[in-house]
PDB file of N, CA and C in Angstrom:
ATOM      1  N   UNK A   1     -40.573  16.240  24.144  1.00  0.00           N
ATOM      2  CA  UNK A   1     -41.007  15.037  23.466  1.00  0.00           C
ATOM      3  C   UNK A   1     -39.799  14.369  22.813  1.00  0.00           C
ATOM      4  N   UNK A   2     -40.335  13.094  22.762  1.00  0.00           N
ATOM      5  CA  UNK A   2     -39.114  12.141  22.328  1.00  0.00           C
ATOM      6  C   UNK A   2     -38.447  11.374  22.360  1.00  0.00           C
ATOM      7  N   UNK A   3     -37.270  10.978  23.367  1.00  0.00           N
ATOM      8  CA  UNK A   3     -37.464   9.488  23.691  1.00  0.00           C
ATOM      9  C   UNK A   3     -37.921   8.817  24.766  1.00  0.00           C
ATOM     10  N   UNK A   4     -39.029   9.711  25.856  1.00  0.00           N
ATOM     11  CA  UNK A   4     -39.704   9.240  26.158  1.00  0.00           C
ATOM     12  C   UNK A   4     -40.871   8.578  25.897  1.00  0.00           C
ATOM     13  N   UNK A   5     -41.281   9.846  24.500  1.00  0.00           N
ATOM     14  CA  UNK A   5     -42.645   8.891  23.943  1.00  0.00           C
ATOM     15  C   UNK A   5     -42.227   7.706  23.469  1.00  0.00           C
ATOM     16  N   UNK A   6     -41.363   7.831  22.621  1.00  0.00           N
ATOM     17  CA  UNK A   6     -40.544   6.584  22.386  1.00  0.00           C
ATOM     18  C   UNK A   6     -40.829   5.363  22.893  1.00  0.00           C
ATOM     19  N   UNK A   7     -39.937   5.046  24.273  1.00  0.00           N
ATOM     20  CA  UNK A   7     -39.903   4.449  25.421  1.00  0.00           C
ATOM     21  C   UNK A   7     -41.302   4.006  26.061  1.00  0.00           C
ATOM     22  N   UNK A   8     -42.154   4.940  25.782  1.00  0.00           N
ATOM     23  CA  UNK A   8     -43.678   4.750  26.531  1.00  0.00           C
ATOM     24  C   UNK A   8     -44.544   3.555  25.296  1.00  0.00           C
ATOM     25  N   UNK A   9     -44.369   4.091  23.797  1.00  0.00           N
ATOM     26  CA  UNK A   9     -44.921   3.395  22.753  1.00  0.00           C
ATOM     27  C   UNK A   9     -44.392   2.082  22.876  1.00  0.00           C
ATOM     28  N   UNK A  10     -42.710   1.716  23.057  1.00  0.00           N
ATOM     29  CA  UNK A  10     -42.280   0.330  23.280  1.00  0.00           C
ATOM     30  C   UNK A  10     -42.306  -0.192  24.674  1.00  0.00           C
ATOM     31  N   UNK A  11     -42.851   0.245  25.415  1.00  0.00           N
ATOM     32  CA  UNK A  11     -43.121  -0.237  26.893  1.00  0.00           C
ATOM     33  C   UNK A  11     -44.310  -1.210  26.704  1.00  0.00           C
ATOM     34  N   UNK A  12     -45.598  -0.553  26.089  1.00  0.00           N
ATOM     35  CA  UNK A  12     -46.788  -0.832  25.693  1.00  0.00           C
ATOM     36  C   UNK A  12     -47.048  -2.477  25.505  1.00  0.00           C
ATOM     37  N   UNK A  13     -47.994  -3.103  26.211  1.00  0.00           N
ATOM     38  CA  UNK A  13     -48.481  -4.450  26.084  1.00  0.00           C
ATOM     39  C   UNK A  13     -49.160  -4.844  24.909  1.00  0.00           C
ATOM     40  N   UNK A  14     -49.128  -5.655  24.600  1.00  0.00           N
ATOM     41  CA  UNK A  14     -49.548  -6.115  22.822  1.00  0.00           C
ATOM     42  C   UNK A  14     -49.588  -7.332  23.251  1.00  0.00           C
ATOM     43  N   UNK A  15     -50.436  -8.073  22.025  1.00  0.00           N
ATOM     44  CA  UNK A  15     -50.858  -9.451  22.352  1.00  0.00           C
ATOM     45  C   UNK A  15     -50.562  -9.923  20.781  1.00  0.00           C
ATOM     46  N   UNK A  16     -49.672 -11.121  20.776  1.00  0.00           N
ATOM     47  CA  UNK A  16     -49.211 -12.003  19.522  1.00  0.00           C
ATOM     48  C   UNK A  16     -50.592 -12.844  19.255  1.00  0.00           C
ATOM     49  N   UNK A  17     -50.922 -13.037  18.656  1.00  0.00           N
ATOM     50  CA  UNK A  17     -51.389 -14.479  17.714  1.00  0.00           C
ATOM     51  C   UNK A  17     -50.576 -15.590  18.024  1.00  0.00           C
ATOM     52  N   UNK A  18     -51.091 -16.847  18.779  1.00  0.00           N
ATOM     53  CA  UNK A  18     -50.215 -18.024  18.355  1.00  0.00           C
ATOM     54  C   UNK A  18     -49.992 -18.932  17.130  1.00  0.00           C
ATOM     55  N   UNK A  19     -49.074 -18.996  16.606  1.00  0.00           N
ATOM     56  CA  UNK A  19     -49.228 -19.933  14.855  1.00  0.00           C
ATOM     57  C   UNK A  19     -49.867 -20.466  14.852  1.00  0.00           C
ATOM     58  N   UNK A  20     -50.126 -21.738  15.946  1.00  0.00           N
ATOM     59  CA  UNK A  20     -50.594 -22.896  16.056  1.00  0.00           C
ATOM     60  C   UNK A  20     -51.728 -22.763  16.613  1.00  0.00           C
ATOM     61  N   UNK A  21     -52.565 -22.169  17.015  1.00  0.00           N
ATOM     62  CA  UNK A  21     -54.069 -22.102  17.325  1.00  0.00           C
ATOM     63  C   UNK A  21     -53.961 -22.033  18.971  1.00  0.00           C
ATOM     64  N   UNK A  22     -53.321 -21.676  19.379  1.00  0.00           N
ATOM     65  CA  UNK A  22     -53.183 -21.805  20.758  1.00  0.00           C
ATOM     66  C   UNK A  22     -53.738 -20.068  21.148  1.00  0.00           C
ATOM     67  N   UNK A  23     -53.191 -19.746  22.801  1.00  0.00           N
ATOM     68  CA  UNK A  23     -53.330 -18.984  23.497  1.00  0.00           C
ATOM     69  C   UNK A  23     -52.605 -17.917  23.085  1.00  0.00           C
ATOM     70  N   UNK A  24     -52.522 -16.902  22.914  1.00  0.00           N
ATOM     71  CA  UNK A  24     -52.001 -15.126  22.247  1.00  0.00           C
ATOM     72  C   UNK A  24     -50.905 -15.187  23.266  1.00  0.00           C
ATOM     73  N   UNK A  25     -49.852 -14.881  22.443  1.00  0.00           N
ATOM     74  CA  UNK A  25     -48.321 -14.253  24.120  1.00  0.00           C
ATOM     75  C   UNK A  25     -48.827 -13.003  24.216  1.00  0.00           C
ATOM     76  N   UNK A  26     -48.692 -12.478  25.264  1.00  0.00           N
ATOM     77  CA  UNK A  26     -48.452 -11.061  25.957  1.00  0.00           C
ATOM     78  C   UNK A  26     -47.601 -10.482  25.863  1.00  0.00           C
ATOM     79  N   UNK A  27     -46.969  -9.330  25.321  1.00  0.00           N
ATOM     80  CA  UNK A  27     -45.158  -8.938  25.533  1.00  0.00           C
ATOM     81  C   UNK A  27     -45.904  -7.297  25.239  1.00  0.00           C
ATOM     82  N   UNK A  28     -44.412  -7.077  25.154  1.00  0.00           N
ATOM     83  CA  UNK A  28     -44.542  -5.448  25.116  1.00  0.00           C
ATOM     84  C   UNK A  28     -43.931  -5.253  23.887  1.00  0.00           C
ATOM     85  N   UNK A  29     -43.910  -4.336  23.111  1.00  0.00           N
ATOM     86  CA  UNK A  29     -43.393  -3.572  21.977  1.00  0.00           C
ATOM     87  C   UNK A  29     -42.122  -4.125  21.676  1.00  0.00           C
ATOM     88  N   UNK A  30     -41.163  -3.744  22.724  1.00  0.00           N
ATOM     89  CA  UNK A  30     -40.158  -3.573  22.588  1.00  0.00           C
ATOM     90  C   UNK A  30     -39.693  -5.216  22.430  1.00  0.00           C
ATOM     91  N   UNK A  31     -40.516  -5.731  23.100  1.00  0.00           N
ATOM     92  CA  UNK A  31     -40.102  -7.492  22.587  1.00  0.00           C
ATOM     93  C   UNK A  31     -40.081  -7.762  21.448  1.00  0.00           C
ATOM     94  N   UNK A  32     -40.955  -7.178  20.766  1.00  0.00           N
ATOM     95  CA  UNK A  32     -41.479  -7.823  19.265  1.00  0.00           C
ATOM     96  C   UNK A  32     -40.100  -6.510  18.420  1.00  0.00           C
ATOM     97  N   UNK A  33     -40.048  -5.467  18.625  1.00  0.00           N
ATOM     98  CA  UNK A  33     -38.716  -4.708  17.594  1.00  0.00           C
ATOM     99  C   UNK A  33     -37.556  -5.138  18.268  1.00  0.00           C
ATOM    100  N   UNK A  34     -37.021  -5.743  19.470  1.00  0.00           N
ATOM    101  CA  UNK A  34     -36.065  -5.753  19.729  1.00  0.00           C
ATOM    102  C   UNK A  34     -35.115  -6.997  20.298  1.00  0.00           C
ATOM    103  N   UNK A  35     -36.097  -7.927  19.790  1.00  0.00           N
ATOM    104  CA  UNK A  35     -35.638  -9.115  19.831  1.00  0.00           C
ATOM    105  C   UNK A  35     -35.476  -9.980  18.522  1.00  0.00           C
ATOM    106  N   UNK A  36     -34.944 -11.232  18.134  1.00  0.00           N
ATOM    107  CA  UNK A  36     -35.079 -11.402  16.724  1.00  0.00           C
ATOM    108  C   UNK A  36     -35.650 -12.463  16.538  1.00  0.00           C
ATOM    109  N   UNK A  37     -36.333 -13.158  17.953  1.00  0.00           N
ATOM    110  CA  UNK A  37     -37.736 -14.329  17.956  1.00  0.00           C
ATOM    111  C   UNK A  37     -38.862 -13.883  19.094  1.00  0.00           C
ATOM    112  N   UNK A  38     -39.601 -14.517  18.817  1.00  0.00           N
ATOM    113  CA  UNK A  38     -40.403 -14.644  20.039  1.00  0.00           C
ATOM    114  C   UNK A  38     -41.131 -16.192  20.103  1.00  0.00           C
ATOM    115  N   UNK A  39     -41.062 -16.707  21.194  1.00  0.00           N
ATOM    116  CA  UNK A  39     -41.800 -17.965  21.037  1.00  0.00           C
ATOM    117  C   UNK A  39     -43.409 -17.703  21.684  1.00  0.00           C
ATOM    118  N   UNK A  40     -43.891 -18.750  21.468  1.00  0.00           N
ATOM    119  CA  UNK A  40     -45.434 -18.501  21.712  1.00  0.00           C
ATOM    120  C   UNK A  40     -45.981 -20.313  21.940  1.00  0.00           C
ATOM    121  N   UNK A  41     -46.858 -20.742  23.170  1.00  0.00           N
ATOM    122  CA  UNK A  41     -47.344 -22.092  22.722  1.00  0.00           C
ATOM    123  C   UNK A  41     -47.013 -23.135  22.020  1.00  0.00           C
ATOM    124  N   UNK A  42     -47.240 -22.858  20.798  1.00  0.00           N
ATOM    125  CA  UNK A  42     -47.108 -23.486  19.716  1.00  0.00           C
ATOM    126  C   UNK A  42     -46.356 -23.350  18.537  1.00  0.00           C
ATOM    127  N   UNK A  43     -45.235 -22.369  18.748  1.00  0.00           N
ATOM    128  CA  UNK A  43     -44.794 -21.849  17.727  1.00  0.00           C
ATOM    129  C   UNK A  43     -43.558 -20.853  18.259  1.00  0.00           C
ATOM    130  N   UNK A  44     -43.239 -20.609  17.478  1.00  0.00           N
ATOM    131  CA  UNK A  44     -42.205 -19.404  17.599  1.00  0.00           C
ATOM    132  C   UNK A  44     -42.083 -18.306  16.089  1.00  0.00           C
ATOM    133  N   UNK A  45     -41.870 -17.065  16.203  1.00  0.00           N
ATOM    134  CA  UNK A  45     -41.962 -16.251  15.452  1.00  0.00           C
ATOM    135  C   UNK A  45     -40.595 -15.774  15.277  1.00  0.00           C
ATOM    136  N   UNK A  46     -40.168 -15.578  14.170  1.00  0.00           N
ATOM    137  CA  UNK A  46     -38.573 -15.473  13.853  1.00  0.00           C
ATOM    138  C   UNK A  46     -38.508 -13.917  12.778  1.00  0.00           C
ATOM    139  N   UNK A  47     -37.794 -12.313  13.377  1.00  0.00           N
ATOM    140  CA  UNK A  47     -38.609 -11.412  12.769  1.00  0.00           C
ATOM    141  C   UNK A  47     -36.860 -11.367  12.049  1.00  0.00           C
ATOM    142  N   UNK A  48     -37.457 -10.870  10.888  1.00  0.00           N
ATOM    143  CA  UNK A  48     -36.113 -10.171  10.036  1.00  0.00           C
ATOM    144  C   UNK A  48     -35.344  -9.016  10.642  1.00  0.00           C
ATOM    145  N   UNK A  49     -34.235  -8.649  10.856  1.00  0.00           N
ATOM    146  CA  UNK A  49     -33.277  -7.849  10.942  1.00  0.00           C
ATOM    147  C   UNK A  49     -34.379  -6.124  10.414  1.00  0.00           C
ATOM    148  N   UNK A  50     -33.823  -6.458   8.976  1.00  0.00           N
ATOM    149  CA  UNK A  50     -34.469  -5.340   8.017  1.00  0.00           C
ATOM    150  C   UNK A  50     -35.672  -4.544   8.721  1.00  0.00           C
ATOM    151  N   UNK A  51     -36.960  -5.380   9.079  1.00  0.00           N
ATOM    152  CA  UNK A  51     -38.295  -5.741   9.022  1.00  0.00           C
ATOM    153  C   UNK A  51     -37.892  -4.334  10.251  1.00  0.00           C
ATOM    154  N   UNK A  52     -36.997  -5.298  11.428  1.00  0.00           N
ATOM    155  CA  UNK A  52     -37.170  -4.478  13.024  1.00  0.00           C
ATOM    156  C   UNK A  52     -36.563  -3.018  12.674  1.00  0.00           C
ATOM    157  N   UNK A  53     -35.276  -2.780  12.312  1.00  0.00           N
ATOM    158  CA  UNK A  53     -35.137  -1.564  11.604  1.00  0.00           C
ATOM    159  C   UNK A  53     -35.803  -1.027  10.794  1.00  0.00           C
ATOM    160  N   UNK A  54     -36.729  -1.206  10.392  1.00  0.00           N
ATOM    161  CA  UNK A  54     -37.839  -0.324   9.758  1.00  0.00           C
ATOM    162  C   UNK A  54     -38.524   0.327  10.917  1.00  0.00           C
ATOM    163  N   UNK A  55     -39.010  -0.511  11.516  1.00  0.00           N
ATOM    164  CA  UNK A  55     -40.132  -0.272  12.557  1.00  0.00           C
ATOM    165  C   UNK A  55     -39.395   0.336  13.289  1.00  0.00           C
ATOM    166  N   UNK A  56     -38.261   0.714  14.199  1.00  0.00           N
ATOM    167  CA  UNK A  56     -38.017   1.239  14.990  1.00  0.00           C
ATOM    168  C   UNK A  56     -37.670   2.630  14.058  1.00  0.00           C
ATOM    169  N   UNK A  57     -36.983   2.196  12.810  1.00  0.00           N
ATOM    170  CA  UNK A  57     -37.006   4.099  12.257  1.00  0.00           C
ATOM    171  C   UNK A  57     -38.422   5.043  11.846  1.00  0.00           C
ATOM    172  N   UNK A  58     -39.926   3.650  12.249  1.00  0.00           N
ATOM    173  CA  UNK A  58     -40.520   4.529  12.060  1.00  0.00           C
ATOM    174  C   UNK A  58     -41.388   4.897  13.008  1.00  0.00           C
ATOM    175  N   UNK A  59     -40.882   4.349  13.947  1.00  0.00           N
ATOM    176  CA  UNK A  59     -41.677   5.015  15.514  1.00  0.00           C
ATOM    177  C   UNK A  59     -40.860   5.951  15.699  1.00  0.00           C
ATOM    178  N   UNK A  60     -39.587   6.010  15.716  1.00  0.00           N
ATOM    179  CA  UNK A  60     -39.070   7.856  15.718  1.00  0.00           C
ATOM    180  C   UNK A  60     -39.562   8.912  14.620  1.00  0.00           C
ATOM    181  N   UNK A  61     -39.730   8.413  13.332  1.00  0.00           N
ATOM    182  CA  UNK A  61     -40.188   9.559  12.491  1.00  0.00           C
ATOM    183  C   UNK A  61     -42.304   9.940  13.232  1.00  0.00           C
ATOM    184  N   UNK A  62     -42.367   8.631  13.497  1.00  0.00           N
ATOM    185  CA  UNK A  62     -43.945   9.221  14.388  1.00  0.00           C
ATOM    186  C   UNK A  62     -43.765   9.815  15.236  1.00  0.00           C
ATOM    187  N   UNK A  63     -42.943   9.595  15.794  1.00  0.00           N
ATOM    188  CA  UNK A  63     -42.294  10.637  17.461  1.00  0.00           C
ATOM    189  C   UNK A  63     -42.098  11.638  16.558  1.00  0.00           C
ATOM    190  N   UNK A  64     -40.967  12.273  15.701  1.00  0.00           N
ATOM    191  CA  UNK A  64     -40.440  13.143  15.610  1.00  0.00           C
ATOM    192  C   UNK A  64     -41.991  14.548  14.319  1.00  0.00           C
ATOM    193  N   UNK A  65     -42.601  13.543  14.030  1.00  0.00           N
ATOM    194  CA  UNK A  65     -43.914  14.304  13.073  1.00  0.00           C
ATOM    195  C   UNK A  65     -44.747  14.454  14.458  1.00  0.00           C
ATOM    196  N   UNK A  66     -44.736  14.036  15.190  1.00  0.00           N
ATOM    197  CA  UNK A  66     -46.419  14.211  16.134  1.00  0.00           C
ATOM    198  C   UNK A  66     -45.415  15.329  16.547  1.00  0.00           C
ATOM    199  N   UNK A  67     -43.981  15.273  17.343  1.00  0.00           N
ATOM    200  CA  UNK A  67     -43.544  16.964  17.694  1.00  0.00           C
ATOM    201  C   UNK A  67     -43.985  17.800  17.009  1.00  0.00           C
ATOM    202  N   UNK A  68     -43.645  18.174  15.676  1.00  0.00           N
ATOM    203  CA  UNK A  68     -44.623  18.958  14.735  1.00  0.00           C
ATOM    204  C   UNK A  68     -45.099  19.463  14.622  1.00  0.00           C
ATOM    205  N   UNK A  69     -46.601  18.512  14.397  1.00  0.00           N
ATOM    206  CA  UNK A  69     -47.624  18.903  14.426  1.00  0.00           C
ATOM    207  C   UNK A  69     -48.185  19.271  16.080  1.00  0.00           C
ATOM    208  N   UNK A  70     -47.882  19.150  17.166  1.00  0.00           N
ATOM    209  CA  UNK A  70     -48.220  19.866  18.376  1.00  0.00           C
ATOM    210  C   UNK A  70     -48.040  21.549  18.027  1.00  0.00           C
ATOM    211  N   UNK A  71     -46.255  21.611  17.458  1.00  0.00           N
ATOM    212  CA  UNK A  71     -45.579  22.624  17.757  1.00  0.00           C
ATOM    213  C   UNK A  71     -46.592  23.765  16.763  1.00  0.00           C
ATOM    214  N   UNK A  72     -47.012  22.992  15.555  1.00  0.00           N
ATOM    215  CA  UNK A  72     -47.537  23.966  14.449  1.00  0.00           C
ATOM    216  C   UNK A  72     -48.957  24.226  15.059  1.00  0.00           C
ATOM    217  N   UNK A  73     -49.707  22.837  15.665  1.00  0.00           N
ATOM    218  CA  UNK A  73     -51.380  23.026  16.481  1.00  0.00           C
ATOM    219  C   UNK A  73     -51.097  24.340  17.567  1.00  0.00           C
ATOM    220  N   UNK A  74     -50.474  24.408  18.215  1.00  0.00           N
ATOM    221  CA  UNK A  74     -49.815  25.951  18.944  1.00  0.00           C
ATOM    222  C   UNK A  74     -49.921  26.518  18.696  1.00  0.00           C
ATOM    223  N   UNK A  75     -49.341  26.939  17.725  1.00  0.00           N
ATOM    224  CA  UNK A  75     -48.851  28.295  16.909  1.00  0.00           C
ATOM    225  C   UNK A  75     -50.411  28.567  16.491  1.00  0.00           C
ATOM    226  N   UNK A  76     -51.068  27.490  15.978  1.00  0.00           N
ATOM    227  CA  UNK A  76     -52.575  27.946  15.147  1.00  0.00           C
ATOM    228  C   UNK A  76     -53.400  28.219  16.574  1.00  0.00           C
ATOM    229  N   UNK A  77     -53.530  27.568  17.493  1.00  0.00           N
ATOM    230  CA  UNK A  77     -54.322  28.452  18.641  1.00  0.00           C
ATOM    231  C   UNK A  77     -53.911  29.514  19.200  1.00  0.00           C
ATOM    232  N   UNK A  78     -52.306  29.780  19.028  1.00  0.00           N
ATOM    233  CA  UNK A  78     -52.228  30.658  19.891  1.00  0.00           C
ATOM    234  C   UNK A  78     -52.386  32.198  18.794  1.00  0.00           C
ATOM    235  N   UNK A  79     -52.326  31.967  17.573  1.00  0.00           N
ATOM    236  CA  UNK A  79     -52.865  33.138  16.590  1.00  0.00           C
ATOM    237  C   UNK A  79     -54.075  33.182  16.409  1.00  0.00           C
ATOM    238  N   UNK A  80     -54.951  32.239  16.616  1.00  0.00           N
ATOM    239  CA  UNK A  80     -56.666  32.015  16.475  1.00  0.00           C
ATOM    240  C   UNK A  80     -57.270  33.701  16.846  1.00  0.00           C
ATOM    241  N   UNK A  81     -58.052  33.844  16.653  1.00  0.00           N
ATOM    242  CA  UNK A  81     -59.460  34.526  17.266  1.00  0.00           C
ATOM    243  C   UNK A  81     -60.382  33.813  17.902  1.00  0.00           C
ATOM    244  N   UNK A  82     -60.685  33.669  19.377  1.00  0.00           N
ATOM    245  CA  UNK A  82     -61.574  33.239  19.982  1.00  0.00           C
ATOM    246  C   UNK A  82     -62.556  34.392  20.219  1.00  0.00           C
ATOM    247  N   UNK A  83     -64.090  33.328  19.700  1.00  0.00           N
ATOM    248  CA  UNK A  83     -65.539  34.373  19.866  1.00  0.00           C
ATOM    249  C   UNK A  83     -65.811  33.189  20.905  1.00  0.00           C
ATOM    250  N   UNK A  84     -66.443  33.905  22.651  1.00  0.00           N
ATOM    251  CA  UNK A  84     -67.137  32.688  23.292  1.00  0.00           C
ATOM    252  C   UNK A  84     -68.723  33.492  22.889  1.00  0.00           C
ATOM    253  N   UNK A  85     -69.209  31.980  22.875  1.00  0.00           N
ATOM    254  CA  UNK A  85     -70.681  32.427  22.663  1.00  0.00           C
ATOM    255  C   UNK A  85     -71.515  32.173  24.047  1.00  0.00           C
ATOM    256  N   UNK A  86     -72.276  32.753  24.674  1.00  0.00           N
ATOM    257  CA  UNK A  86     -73.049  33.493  26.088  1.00  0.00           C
ATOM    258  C   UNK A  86     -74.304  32.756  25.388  1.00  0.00           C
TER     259      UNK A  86
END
């Protein structure tokens, strides 16, 4: 795990709001953290520097906590006691 999930979360299709009452843009993730506009119809969206570095440090700390918690969900099934019930 890791920078594929990464990669898969900013691949992902998302739909903008247009400012202006118009039709929603289509883009992917990675448009909206890794660009520093997006236009749309009626408008254009202009994202802060700061804003995108947040967001991208916190889709790795979600990448890097969901590793985690898999690694610790493991460990708890694989110490479990299973009763099947007949």
């Amino acid at each position: 795990m890791g920078y594929r999930e990464e990669q898969e979360i900013l691949s992902q299709q998302t739909e903008v709001p247009c400012p202006g009452g118009g039709r929603a843009q289509r883009c992917k993730m990675n448009d909206v953290v890794g660009r520093s506009s997006l236009r749309t119809q009626k408008g254009e969206y202009k994202f802060k520097s700061s804003t995108q570095s947040r967001a991208k440090s916190a889709l790795r700390n979600w990448v890097k906590y969901q590793e985690e918690f898999y690694k610790h969900y493991n460990e708890i099934l694989s110490t479990a006691e299973i009763t099947i019930k007949q």
